[in-house]
N, C-alpha and C. Protein backbone atom coordinates (compact mmCIF):
# COMPACT_ATOMS: atom_id res chain seq x y z
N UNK A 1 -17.75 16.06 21.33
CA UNK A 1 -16.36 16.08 20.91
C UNK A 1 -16.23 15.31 19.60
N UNK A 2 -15.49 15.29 18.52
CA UNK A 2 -15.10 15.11 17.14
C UNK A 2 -14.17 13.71 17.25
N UNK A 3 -13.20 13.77 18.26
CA UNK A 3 -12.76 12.39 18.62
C UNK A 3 -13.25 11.44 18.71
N UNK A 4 -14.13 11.21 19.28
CA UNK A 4 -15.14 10.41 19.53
C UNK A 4 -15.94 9.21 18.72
N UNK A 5 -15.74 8.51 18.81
CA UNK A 5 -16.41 7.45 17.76
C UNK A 5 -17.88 7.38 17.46
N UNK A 6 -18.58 7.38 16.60
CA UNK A 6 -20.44 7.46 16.37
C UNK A 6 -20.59 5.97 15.83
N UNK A 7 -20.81 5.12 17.02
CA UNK A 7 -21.15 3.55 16.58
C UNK A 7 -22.58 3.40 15.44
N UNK A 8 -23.14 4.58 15.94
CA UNK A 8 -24.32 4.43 14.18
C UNK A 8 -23.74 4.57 13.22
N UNK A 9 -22.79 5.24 12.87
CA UNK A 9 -22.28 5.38 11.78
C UNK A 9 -21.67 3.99 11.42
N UNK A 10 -20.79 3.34 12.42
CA UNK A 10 -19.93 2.36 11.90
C UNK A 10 -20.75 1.21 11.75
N UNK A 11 -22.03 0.73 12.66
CA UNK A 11 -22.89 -0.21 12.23
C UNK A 11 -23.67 0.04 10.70
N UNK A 12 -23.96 1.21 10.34
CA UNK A 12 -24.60 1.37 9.53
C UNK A 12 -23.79 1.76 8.06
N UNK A 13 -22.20 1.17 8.07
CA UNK A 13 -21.37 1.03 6.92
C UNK A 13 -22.41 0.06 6.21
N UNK A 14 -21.63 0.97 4.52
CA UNK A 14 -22.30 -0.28 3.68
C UNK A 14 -20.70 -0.76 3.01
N UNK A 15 -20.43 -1.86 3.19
CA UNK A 15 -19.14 -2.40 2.20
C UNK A 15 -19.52 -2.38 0.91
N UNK A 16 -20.21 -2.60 0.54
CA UNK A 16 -20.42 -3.01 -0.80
C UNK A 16 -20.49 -1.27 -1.63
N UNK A 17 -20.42 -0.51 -1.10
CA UNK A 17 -19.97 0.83 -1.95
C UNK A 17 -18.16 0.77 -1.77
N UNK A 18 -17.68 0.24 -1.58
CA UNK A 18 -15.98 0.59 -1.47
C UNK A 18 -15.78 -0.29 -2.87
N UNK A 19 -14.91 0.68 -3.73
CA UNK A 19 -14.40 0.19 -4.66
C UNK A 19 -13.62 -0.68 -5.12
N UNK A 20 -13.29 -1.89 -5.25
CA UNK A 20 -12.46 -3.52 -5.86
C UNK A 20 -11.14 -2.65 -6.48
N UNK A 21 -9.97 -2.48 -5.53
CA UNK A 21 -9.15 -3.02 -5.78
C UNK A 21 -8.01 -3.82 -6.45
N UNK A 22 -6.86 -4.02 -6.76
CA UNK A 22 -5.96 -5.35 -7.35
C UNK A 22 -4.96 -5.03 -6.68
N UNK A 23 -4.36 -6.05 -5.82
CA UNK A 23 -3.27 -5.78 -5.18
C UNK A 23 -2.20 -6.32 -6.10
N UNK A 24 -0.66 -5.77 -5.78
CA UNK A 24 0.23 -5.84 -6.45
C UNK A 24 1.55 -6.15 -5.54
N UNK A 25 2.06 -6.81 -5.77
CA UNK A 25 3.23 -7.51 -4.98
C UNK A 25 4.43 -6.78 -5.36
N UNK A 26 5.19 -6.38 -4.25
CA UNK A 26 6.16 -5.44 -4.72
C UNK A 26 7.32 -6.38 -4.42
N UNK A 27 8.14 -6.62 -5.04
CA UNK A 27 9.99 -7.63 -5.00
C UNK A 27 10.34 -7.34 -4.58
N UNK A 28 11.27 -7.34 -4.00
CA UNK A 28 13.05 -6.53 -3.46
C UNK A 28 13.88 -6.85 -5.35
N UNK A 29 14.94 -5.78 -5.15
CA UNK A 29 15.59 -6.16 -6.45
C UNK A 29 16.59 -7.39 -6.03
N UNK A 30 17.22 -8.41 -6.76
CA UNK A 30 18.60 -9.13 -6.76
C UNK A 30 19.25 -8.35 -6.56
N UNK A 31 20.26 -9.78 -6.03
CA UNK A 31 21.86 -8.64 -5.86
C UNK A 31 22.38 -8.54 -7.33
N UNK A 32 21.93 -9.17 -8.27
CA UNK A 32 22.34 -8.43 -9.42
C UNK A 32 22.29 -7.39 -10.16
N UNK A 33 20.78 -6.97 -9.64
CA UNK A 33 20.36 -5.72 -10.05
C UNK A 33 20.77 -4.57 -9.25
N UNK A 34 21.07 -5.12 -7.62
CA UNK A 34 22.01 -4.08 -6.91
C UNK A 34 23.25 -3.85 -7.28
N UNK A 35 24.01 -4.87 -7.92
CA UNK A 35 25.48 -4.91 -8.36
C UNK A 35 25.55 -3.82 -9.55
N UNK A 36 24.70 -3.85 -10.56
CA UNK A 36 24.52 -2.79 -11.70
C UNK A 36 24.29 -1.61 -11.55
N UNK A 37 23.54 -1.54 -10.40
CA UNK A 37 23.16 0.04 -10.32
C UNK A 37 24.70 0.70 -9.32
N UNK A 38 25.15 -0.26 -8.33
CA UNK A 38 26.13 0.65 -7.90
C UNK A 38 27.21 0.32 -8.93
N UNK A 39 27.68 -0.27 -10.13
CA UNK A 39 28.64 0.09 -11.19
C UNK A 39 28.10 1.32 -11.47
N UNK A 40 26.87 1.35 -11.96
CA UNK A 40 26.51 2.64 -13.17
C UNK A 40 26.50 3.80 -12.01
N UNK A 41 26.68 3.60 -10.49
CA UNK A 41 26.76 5.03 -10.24
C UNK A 41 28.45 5.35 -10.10
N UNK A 42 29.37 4.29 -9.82
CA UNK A 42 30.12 4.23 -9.43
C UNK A 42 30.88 5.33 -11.40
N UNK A 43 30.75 4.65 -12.33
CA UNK A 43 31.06 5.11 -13.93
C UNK A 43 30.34 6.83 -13.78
């Protein structure tokens, strides 16, 4: 069956082929920047 997990496979990962990454931190906007956008939809 295809479901099935193949523990050779997962012991025999290599990490060091997975490619590096940069993580990036995503904000929430201010309420100022929420206040502007509902004027400019409100205009």
């Amino acid at each position: 069956m295809a479901d099935k997990l193949d523990m050779g496979e997962i012991a025999s990962f290599n990490k060091t082929k997975l490619k590096k990454t940069e993580k990036q931190k995503n904000t929430l906007p201010t309420k100022e920047t929420t206040g502007q956008e509902k004027r400019n939809e409100i205009s």
